[in-house]
Protein backbone atom coordinates (compact mmCIF):
# COMPACT_ATOMS: atom_id res chain seq x y z
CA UNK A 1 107.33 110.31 65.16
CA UNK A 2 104.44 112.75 66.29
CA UNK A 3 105.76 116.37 66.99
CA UNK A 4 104.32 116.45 70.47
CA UNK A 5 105.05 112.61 71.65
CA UNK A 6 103.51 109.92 72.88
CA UNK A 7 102.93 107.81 75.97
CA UNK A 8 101.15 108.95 79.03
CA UNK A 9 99.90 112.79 77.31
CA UNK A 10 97.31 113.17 75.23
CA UNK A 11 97.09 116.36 73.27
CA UNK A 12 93.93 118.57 72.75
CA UNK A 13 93.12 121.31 70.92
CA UNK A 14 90.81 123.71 73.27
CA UNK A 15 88.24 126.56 71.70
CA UNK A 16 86.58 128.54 74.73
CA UNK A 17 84.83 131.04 74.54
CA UNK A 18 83.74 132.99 77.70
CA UNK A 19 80.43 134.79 76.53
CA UNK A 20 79.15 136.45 79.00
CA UNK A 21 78.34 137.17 82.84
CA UNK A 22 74.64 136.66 83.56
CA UNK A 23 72.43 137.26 86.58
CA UNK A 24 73.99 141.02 88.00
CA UNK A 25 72.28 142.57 90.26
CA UNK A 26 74.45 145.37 90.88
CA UNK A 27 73.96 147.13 87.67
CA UNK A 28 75.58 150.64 88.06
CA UNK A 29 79.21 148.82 88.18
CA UNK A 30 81.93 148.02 85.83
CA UNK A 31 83.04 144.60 85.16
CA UNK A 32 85.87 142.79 84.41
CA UNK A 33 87.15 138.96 84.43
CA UNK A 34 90.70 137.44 84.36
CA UNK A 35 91.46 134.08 82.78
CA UNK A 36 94.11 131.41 83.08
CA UNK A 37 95.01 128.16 81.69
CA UNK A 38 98.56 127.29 83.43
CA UNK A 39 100.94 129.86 81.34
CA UNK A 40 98.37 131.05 78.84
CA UNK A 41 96.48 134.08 80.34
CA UNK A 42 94.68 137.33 80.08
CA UNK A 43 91.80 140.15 80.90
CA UNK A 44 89.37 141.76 79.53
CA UNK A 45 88.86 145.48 80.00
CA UNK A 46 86.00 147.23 82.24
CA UNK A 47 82.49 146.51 80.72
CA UNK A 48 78.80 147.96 81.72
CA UNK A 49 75.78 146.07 82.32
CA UNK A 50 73.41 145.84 80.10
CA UNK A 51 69.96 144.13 81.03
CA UNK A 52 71.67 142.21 84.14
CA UNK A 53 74.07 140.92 82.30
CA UNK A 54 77.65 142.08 81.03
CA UNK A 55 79.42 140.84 77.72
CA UNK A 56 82.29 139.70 77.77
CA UNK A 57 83.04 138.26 74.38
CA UNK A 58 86.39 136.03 75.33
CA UNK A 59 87.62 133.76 72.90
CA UNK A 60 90.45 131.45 74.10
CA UNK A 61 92.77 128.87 71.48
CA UNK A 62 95.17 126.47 73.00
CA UNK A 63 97.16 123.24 72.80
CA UNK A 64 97.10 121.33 75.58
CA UNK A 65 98.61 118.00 77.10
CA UNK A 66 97.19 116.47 79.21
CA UNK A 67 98.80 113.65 81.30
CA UNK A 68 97.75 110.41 81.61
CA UNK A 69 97.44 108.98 85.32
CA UNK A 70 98.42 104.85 85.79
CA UNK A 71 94.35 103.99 86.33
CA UNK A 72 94.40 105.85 82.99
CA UNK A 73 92.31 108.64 83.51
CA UNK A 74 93.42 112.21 82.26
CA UNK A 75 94.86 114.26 85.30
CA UNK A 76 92.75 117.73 86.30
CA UNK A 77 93.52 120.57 84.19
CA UNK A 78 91.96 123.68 85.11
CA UNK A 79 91.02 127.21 83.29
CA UNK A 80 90.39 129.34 86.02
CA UNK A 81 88.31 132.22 85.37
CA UNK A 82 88.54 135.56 88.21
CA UNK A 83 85.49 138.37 88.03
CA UNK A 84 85.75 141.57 89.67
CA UNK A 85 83.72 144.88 89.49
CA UNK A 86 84.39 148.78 90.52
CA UNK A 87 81.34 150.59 92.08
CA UNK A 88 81.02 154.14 92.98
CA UNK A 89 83.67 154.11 95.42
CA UNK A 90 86.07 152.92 92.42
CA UNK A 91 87.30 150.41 94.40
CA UNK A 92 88.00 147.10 92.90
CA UNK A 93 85.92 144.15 94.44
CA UNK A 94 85.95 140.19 93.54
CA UNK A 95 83.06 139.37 92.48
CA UNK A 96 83.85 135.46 92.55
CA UNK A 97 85.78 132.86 90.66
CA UNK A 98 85.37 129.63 88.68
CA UNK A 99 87.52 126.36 87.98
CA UNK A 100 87.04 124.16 85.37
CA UNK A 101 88.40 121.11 84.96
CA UNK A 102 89.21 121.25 81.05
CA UNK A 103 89.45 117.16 81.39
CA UNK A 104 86.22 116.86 81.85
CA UNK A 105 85.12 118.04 78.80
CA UNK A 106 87.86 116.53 76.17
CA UNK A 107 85.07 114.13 74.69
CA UNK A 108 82.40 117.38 74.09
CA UNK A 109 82.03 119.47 71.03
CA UNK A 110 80.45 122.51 71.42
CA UNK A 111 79.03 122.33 74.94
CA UNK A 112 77.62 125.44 76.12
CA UNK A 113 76.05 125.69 80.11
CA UNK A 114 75.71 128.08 82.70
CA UNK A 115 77.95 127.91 85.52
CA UNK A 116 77.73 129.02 88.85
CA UNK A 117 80.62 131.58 90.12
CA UNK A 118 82.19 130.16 93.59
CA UNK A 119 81.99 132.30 96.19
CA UNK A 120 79.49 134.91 94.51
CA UNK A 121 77.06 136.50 96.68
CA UNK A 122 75.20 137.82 94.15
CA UNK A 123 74.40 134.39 92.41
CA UNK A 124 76.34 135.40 89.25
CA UNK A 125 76.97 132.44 86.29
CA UNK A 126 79.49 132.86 83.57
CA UNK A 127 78.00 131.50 79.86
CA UNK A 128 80.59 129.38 78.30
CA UNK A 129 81.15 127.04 75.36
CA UNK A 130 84.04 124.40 75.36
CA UNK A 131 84.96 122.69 72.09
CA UNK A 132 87.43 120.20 72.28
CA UNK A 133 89.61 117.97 69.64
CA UNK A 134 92.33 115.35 70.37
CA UNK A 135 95.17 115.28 68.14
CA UNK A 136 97.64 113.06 69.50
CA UNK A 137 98.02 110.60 71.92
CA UNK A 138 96.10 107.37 73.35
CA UNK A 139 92.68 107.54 72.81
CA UNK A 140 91.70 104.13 75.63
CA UNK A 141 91.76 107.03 78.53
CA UNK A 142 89.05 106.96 81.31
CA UNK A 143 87.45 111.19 81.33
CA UNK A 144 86.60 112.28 84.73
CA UNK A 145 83.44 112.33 85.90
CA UNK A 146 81.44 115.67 84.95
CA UNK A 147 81.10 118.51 88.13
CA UNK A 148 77.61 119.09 88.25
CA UNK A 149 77.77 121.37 91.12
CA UNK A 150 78.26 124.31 89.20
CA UNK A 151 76.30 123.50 86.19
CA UNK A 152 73.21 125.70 86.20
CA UNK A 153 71.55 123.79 83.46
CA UNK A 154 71.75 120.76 85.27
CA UNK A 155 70.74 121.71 88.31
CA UNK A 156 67.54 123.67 86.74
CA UNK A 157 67.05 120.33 84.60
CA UNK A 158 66.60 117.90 87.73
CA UNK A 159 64.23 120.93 89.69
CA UNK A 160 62.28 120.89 86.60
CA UNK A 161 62.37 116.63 86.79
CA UNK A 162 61.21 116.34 89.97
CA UNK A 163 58.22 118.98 90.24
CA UNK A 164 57.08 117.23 86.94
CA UNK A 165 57.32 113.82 88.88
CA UNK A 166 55.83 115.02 92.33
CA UNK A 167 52.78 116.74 90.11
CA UNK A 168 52.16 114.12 87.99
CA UNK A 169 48.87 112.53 88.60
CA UNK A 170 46.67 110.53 85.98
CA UNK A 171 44.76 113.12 84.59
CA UNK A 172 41.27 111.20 84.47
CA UNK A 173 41.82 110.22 88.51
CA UNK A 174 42.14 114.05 88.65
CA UNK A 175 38.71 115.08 86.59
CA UNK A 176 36.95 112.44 88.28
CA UNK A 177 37.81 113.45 91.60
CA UNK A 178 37.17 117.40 90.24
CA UNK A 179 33.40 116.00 89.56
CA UNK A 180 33.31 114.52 93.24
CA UNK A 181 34.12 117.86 94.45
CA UNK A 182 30.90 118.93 92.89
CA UNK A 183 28.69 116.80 93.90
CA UNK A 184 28.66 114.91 90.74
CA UNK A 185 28.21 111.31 89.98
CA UNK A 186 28.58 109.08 87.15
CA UNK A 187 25.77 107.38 88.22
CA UNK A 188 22.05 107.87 86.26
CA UNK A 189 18.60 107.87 87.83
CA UNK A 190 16.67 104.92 87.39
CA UNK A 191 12.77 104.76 87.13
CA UNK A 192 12.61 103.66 90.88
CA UNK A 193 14.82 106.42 92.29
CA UNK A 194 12.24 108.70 90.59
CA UNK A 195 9.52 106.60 92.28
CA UNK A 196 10.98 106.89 95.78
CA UNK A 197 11.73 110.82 95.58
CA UNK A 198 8.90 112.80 96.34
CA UNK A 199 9.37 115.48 94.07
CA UNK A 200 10.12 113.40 91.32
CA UNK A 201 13.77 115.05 91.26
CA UNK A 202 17.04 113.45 90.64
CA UNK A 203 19.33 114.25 93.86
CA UNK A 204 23.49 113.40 92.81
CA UNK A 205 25.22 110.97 95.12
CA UNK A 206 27.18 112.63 97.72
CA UNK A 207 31.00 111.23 97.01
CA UNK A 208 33.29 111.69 99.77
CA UNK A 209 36.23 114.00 98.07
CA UNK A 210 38.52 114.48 101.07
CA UNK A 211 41.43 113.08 99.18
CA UNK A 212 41.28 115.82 96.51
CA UNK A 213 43.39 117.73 98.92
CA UNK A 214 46.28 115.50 97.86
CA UNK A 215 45.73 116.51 94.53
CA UNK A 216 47.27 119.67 95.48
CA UNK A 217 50.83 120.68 94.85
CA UNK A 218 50.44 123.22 97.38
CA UNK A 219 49.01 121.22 100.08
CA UNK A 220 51.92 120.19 102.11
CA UNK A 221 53.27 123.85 102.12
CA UNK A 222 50.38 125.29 103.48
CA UNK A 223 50.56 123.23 106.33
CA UNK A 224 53.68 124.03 106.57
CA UNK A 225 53.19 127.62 106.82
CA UNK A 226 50.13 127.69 108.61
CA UNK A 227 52.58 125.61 111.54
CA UNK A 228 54.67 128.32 111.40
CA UNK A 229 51.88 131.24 111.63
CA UNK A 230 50.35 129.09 114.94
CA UNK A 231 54.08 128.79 116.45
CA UNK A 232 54.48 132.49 116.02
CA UNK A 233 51.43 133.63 117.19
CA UNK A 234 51.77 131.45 120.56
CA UNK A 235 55.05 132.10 121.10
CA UNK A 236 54.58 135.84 120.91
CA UNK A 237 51.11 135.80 123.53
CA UNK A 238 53.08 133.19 125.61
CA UNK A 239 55.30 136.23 125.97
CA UNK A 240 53.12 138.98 126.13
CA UNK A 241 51.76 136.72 129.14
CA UNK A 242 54.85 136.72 131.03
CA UNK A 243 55.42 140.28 130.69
């Protein structure tokens, strides 16, 4: 009979490691972050910034069970991470916190991601790295779904996505309508278009380009600003008229 038992729990052995605070903006403060996972805790001790970012070098070992709900999916279990910093005034300030749901990541090895600190104003991420290996317990169990709300990497992934996808435009459609923009035409002079020009000269066929300014990626914002400019401008002489 396993040491640990089985039935609903399934047991995990957790590696974390908490590398480092990224993204500080107030860089003439000292740093420090607490950590808990149920009864296994601790802190690190007050660290500098160094190029916006402070190192925090935590490395965290544990054995966890995790129960077993009746849809069979593994209940939440949480490492809470707590940052705080000391200014000039020496007073000690949170920074902002994180919760992790240690569930979600039972089927990863080695997964390392940015993630963004709740409650931060100063748009903070902690660096981490989960690495996580069953060793007892049913394997059949349903993982919860991943948080991507405070995954930096995935939210900088799907920006990245959909600018590629809004600015994607066949690039041939795109040199040919560069050419109309020019003046330019595909189209050669024959022997009677050099008959019926007086000077014997080829003139290019004038292409109507007035959808190249959909080409642009900046299109829609200029209108958008230049909207804002006009509404600015008449609100402020609609008041200089009533004053």
């Amino acid at each position: 009979m396993s040491l640990f038992g089985r039935g609903k729990n399934a047991i995990f052995n957790f590696d974390i490691d908490i590398h480092s605070l990224d993204n500080v903006t107030l860089i003439s403060s000292l740093f420090y972050i607490k950590w808990s996972i149920k009864k296994n805790s601790g802190r690190t001790g007050l660290i500098p910034v160094t190029n916006h970012s402070v190192q925090l070098n935590v490395k965290i070992k544990d054995s966890i069970k995790i129960n077993i709900s009746k849809d069979n999916e593994l209940s939440e279990y949480y490492l809470s991470v707590h940052v705080y910093h000391i200014g000039n005034s020496e007073k000690r300030l949170k920074v902002g916190f994180l919760n992790l749901n240690l569930s979600e990541y039972v089927k990863m090895q080695n997964s390392t991601r940015r993630y963004i600190l709740q409650q931060c104003r100063i748009n903070a991420t902690l660096r981490i790295s989960i690495n996580a290996t069953q060793i007892d317990g049913p394997t059949d169990f349903v993982v919860p779904q991943l948080n991507r709300q405070i995954l930096i990497s995935e939210i900088s992934e799907l920006v990245f996505k959909n600018e590629a996808k809004s600015n994607t435009v066949d690039s041939q459609s795109i040199s040919d309508r560069s050419n109309s923009s020019r003046g330019i035409s595909d189209k050669n002079p024959t022997s009677s278009d050099k008959t019926n020009n007086k000077d014997n000269i080829y003139t290019a066929t004038i292409i109507d380009d007035s959808s190249l300014d959909s080409l642009s990626p900046y299109q829609s914002n200029l209108k958008k600003n230049n909207k804002i400019i006009d509404d600015i401008l008449f609100s402020t002489s609609e008041s200089w008229e009533i004053a």
